[in-house]
Protein backbone atom coordinates (compact mmCIF):
# COMPACT_ATOMS: atom_id res chain seq x y z
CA UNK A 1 26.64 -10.88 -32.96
CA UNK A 2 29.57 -9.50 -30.84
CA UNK A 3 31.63 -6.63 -32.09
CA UNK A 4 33.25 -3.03 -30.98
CA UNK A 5 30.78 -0.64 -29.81
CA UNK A 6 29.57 2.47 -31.56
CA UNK A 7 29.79 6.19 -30.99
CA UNK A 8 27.18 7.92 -29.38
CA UNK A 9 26.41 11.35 -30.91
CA UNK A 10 22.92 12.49 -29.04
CA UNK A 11 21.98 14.42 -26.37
CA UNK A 12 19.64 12.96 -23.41
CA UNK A 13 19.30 13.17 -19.83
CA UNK A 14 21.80 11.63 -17.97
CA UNK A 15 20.75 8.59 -16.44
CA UNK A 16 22.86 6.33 -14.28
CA UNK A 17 21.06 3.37 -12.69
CA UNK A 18 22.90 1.25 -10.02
CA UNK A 19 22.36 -2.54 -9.55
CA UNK A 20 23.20 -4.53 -6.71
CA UNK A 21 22.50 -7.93 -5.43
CA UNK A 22 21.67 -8.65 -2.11
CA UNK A 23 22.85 -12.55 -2.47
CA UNK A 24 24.52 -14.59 -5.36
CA UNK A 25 22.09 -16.31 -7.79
CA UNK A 26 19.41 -12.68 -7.23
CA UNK A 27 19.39 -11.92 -11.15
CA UNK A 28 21.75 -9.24 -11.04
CA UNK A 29 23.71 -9.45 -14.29
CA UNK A 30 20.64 -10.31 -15.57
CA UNK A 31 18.48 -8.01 -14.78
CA UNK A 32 21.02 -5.28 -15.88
CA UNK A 33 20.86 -6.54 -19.06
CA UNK A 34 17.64 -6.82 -19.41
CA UNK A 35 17.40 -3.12 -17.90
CA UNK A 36 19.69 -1.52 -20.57
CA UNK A 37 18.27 -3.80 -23.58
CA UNK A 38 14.82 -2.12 -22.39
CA UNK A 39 16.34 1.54 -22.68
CA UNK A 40 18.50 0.86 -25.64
CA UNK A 41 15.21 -1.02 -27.68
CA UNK A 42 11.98 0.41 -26.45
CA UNK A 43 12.89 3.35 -24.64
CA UNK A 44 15.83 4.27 -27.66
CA UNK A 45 18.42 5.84 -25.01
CA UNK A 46 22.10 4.98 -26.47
CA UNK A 47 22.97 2.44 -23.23
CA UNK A 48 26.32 1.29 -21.88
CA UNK A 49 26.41 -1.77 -19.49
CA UNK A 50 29.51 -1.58 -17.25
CA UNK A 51 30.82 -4.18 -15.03
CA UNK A 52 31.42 -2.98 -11.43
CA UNK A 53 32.00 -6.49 -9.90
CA UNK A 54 34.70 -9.09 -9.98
CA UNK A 55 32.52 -11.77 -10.85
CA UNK A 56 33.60 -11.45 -14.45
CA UNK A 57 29.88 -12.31 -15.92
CA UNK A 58 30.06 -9.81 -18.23
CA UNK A 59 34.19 -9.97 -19.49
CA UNK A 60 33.33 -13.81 -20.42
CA UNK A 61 29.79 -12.68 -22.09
CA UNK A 62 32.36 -10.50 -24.84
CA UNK A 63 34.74 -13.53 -24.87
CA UNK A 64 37.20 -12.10 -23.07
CA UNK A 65 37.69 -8.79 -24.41
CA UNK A 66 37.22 -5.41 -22.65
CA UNK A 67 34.58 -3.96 -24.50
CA UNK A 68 32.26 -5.06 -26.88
CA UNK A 69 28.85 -4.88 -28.10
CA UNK A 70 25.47 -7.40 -28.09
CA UNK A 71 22.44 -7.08 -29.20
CA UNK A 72 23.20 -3.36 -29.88
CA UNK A 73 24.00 -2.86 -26.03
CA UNK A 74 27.54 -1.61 -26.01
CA UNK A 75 29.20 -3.34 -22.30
CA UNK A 76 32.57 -2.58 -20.79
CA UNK A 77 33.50 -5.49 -18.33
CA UNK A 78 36.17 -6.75 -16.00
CA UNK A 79 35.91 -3.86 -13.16
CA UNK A 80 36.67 -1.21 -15.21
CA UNK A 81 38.40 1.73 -12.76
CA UNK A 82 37.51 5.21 -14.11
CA UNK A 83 33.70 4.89 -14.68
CA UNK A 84 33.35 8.99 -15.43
CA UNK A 85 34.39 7.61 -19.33
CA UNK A 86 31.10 6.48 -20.01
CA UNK A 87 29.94 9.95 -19.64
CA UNK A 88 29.04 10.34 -23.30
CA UNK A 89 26.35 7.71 -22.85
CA UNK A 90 22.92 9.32 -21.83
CA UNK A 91 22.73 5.76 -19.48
CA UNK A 92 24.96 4.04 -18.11
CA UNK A 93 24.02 0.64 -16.06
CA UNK A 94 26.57 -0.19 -13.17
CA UNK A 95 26.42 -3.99 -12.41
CA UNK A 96 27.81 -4.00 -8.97
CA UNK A 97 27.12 -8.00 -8.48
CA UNK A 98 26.61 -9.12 -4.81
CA UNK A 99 30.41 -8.48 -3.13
CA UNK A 100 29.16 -4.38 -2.76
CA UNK A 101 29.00 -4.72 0.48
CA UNK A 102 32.63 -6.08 0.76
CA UNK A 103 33.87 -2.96 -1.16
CA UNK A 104 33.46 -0.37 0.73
CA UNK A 105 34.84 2.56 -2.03
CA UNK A 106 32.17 0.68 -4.17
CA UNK A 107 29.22 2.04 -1.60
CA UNK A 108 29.97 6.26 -2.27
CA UNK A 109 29.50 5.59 -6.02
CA UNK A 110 26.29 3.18 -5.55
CA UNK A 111 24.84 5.44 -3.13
CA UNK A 112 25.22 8.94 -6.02
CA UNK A 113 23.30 7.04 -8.51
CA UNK A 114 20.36 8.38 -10.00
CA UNK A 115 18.39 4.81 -9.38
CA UNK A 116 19.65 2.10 -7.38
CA UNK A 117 18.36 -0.92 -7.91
CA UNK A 118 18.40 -3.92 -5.30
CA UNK A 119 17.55 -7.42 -6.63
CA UNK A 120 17.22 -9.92 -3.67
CA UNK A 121 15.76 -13.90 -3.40
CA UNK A 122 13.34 -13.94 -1.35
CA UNK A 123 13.64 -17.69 -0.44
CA UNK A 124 13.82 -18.56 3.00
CA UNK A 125 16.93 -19.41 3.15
CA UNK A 126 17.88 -16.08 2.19
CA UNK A 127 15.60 -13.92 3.68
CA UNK A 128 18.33 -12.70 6.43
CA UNK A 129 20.59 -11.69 3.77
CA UNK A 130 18.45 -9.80 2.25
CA UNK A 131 17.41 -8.44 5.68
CA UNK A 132 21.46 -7.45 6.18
CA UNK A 133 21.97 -5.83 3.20
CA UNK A 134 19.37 -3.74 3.73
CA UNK A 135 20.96 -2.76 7.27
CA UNK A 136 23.79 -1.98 5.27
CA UNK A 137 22.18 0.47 2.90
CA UNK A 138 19.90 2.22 5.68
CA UNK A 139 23.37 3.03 7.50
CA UNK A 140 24.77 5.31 4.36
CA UNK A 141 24.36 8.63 4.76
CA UNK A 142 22.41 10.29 1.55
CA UNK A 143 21.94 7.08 0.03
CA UNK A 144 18.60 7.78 -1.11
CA UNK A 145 15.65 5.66 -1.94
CA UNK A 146 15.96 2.04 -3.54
CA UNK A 147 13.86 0.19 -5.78
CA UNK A 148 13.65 -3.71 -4.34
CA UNK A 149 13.36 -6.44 -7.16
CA UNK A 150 12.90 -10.18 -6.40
CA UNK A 151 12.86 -12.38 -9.19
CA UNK A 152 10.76 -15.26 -9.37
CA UNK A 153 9.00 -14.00 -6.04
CA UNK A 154 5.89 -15.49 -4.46
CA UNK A 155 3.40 -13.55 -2.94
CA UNK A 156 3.68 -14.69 0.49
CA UNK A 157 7.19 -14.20 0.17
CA UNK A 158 6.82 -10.31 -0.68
CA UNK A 159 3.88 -10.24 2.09
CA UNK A 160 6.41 -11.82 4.75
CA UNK A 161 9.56 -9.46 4.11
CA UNK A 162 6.94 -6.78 3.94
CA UNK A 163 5.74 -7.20 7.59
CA UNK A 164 9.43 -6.92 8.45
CA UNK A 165 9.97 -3.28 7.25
CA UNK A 166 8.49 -1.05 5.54
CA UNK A 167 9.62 -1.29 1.96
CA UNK A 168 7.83 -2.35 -1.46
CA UNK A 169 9.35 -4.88 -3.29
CA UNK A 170 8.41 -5.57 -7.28
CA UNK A 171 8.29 -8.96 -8.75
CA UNK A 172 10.41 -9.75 -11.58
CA UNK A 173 9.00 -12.65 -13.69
CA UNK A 174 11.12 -15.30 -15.48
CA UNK A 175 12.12 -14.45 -18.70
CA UNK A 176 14.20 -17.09 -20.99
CA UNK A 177 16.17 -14.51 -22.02
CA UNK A 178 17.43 -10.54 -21.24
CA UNK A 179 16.36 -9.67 -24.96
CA UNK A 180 13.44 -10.97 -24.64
CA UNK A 181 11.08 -9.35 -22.36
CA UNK A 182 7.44 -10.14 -21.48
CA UNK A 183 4.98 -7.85 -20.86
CA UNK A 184 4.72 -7.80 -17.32
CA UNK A 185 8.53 -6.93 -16.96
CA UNK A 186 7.93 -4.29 -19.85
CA UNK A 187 5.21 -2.67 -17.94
CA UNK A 188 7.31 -3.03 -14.75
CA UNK A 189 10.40 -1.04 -16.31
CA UNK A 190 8.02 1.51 -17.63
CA UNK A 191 6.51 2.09 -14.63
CA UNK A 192 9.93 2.07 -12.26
CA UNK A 193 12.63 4.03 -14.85
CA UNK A 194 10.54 6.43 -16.84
């Protein structure tokens, strides 16, 4: 299942999508995954997976090892410095994890993506987080619009960080795994990356 990652010879748009968490346990690793399994296996973009954290999700996913592949999604992990060498890869996914805000030299490179994505919980308990990070964000200059994903999110959840500002926020629904997505996620990534 796990081995050295392949060449990639084609030529597509460039796409590099940013994801950030606004709290720990918000499906980011996750839904990076599942975000570059749907471009790599529906959407047939050659897709690299890069870990921009220190968490280390991704590193202990490839057993340790720098770089490896999974599922046919080739993923760097452990930080890696220089991310300009995953140019050859039509997309590359950036997991920046939920310490973003505590790098700052982490927010210029965020903010230049060509999507940034923001997955949040929307419990209660975390509702202020989610209300800080997005203070954060609203503070960098050129940083562009953000797509807001809460997995596992009630409606009155989304309806109460709604009235608080004015920003749309997608469901994400469970999924056992990130190769194996439903239909309402697969209609969601359709409709929010092509």
């Amino acid at each position: 299942m796990l081995k050295k990652p392949g060449k990639f010879t084609g030529n597509l748009m460039k796409q590099r999508i940013g994801i950030a968490g606004a709290c720990r346990g918000s499906g980011t690793t996750f839904c990076a995954m599942m975000t570059a399994y749907f471009l790599k296996k529906v959407k047939k973009r050659n897709t690299v997976v890069v870990e921009r954290n220190l968490s280390g999700h991704l590193w202990s996913l490839g057993n340790e090892e720098p770089c490896f592949s999974v599922h046919g999604l080739d993923v760097y992990g452990k930080n890696t410095e220089d991310i300009s060498a995953f140019d050859r890869y039509p997309c590359v996914i950036l997991d920046y994890g939920t310490k973003i805000t505590e790098n700052a030299g982490l927010l210029p490179e965020f903010s230049k993506c060509t999507i940034k994505i923001i997955t949040a919980s929307l419990c209660e308990w975390k509702q202020e987080e989610f209300f800080q990070f997005i203070d954060t964000f609203s503070e960098l200059p050129e940083s562009g619009e953000f797509i807001y994903l809460a997995p596992l999110a009630q409606p009155c959840d989304i309806k109460t960080v709604k009235k608080w500002g004015n920003i749309t926020i997608y469901p994400l629904a469970a999924e056992k795994s990130w190769n194996r997505i439903g239909p309402e996620n697969l209609k969601l990534l359709e409709q929010l990356l092509c």
